[in-house]
C-alpha atoms as a PDB file:
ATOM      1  CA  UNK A   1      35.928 -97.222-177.586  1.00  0.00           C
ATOM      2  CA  UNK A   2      38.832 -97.889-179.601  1.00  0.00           C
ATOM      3  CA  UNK A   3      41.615-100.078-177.944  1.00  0.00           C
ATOM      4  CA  UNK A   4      44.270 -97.711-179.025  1.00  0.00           C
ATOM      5  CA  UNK A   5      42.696 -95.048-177.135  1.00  0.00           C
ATOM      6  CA  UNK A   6      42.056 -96.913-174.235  1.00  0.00           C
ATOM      7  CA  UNK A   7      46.041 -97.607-173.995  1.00  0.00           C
ATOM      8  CA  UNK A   8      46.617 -93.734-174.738  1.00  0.00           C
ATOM      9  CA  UNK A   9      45.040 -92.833-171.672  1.00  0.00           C
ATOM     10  CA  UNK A  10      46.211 -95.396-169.638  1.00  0.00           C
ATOM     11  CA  UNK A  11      49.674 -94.036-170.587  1.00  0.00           C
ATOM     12  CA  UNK A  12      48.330 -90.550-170.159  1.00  0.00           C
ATOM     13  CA  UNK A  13      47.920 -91.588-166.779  1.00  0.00           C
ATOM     14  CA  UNK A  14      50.940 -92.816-165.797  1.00  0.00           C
ATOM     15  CA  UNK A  15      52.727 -89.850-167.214  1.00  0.00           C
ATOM     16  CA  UNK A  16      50.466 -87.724-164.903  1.00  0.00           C
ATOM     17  CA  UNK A  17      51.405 -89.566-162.095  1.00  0.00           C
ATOM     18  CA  UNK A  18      54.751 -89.250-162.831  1.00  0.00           C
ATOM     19  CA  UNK A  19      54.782 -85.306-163.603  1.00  0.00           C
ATOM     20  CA  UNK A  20      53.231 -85.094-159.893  1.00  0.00           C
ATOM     21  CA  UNK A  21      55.993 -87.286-158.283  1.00  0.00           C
ATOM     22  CA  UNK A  22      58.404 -84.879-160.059  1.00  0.00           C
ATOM     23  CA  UNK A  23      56.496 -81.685-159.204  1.00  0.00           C
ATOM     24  CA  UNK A  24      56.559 -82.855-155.418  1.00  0.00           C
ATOM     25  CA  UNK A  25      60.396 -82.991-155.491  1.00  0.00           C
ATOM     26  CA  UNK A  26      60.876 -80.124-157.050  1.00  0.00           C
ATOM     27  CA  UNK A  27      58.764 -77.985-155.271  1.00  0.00           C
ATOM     28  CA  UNK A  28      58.711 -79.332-151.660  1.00  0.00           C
ATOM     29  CA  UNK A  29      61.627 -79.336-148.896  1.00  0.00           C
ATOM     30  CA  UNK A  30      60.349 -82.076-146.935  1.00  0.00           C
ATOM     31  CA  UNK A  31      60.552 -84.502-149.901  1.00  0.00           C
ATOM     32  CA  UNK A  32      64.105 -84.471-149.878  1.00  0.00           C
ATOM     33  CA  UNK A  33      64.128 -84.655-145.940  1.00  0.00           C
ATOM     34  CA  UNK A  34      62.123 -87.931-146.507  1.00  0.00           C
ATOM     35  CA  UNK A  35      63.972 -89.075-149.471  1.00  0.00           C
ATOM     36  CA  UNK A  36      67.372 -88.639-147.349  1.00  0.00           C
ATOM     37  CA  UNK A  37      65.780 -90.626-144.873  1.00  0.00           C
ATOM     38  CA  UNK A  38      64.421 -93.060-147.422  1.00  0.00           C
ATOM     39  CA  UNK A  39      68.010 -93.468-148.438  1.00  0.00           C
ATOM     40  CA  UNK A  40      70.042 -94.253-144.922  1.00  0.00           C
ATOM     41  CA  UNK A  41      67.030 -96.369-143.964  1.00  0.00           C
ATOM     42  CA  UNK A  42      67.445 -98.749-146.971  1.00  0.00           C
ATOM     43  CA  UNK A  43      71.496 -98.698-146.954  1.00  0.00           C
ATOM     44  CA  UNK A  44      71.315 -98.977-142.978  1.00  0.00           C
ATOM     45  CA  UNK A  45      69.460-102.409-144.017  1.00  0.00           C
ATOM     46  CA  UNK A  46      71.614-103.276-146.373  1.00  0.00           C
ATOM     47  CA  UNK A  47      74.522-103.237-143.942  1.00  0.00           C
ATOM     48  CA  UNK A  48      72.728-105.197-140.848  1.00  0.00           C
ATOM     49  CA  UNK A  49      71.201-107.312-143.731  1.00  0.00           C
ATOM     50  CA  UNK A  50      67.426-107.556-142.192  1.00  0.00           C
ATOM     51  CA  UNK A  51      65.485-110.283-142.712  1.00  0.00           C
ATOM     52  CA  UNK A  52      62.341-110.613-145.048  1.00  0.00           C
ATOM     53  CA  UNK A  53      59.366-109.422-142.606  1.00  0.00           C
ATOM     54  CA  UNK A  54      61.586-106.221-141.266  1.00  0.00           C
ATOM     55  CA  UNK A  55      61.910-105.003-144.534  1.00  0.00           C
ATOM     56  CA  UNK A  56      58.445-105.350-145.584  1.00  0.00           C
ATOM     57  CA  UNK A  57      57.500-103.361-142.024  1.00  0.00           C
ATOM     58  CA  UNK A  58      60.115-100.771-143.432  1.00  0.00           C
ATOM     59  CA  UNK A  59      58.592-100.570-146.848  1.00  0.00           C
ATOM     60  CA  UNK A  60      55.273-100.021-145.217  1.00  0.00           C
ATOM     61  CA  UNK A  61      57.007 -96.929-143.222  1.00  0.00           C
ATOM     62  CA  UNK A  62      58.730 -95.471-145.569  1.00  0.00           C
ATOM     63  CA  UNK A  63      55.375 -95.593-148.042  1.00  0.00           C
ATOM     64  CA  UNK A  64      53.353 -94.723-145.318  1.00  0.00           C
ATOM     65  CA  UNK A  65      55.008 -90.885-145.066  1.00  0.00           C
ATOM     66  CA  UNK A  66      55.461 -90.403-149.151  1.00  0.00           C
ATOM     67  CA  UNK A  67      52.312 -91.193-149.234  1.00  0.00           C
ATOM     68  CA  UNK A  68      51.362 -88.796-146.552  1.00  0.00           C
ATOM     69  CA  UNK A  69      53.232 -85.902-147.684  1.00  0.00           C
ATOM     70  CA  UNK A  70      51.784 -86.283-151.036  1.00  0.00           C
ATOM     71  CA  UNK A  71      48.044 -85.773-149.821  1.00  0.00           C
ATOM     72  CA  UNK A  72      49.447 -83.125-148.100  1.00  0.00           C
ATOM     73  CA  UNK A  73      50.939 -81.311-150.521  1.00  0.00           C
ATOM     74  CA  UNK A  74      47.853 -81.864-152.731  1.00  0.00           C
ATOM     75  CA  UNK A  75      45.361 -80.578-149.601  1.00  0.00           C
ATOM     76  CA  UNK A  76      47.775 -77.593-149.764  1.00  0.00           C
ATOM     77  CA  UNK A  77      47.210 -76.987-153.378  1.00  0.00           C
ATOM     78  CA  UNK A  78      43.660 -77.618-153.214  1.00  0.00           C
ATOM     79  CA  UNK A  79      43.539 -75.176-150.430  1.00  0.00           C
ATOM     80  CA  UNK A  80      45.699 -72.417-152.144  1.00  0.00           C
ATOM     81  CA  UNK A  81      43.270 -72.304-154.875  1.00  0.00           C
ATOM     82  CA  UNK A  82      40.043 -71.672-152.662  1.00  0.00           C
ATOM     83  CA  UNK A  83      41.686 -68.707-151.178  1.00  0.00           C
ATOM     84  CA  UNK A  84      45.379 -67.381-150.405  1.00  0.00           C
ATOM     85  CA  UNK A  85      43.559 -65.135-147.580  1.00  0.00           C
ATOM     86  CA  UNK A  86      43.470 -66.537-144.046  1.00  0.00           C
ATOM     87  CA  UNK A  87      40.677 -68.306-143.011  1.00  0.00           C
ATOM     88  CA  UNK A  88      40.295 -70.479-139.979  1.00  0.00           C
ATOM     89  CA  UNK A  89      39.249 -73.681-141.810  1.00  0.00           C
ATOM     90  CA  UNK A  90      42.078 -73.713-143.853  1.00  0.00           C
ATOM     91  CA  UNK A  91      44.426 -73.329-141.648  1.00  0.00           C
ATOM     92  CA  UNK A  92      42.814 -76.207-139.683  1.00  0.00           C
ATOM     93  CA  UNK A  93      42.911 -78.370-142.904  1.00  0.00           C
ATOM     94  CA  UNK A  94      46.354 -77.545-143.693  1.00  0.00           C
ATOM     95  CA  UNK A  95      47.668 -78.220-140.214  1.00  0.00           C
ATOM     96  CA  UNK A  96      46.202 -81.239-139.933  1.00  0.00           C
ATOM     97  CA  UNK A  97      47.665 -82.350-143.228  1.00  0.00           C
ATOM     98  CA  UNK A  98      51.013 -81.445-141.941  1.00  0.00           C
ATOM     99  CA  UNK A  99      50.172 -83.140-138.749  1.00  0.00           C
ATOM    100  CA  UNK A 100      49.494 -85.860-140.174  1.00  0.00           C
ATOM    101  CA  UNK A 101      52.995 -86.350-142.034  1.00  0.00           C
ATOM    102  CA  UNK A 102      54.553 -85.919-138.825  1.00  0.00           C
ATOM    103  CA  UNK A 103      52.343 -88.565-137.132  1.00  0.00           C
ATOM    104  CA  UNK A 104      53.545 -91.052-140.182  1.00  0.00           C
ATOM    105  CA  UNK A 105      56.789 -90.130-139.774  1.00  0.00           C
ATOM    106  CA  UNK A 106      57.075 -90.397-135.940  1.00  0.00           C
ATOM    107  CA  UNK A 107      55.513 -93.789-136.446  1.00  0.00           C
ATOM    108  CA  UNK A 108      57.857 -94.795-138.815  1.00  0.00           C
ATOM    109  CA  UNK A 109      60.845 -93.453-136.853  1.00  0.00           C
ATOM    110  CA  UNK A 110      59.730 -96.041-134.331  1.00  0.00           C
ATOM    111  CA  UNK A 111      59.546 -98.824-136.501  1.00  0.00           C
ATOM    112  CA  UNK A 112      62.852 -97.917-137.380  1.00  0.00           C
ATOM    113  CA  UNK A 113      64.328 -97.974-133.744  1.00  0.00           C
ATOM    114  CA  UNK A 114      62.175-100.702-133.112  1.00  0.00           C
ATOM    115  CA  UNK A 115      63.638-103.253-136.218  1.00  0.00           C
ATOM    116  CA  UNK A 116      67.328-101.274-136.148  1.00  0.00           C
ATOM    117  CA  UNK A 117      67.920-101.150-132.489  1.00  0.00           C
ATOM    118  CA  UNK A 118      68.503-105.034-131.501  1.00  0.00           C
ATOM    119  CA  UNK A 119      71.304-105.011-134.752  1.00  0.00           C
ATOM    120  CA  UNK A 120      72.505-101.546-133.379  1.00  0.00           C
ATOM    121  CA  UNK A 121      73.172-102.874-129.862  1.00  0.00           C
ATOM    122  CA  UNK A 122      74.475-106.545-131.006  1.00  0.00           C
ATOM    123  CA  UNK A 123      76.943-104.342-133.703  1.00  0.00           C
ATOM    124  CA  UNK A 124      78.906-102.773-130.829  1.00  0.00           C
ATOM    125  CA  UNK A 125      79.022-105.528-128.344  1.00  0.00           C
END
């Protein structure tokens, strides 16, 4: 294996990667609901200035449901392909995928209230 080729698809791969992070903006809503969120989460940090272990919790969260959605997107894909016909598995499959965005983000909402809510309260006192 030439080393040239080895970098090529190591690039390759990264480009990939790339085109799917792209094709999950363009294509699904919720993205920019959790980018949005993504957003106001990191400049509400900013402003109360949280220390080093909060915002390592909120990176966690906020990975945690990107992550999420893009399995879920991908199970939705994969699904489309087998069939665009109802069928009772893949409905199961694909509601469980969703459910399990919303579980990530419901978690991550409360890591939110739970790290934000102490600088919330001592910010109007």
């Amino acid at each position: 294996m030439k080393k040239n080729s080895f970098i090529k698809r190591r690039l390759d791969s990264f480009r990939y990667a790339f085109n799917g992070i792209v094709h999950l903006f363009q294509t699904q809503h919720n993205a920019w609901i959790h980018a949005s969120m993504t957003l106001i989460v990191i400049l509400v940090g900013i402003f109360f200035n949280i220390n080093m272990v909060e915002w390592l919790f909120i990176t966690c969260a906020i990975l945690i449901v990107w992550v999420a959605e893009g399995f879920n997107s991908a199970l939705e894909y994969l699904a489309d392909l087998v069939t665009h016909d109802q069928h009772p598995l893949i409905e199961k499959a694909k509601d469980i995928g969703a459910g399990s965005v919303l579980i990530a983000a419901f978690g991550s909402a409360l890591i939110g209230i739970i790290i934000f809510l102490p600088y919330v309260i001592r910010f109007f006192d």
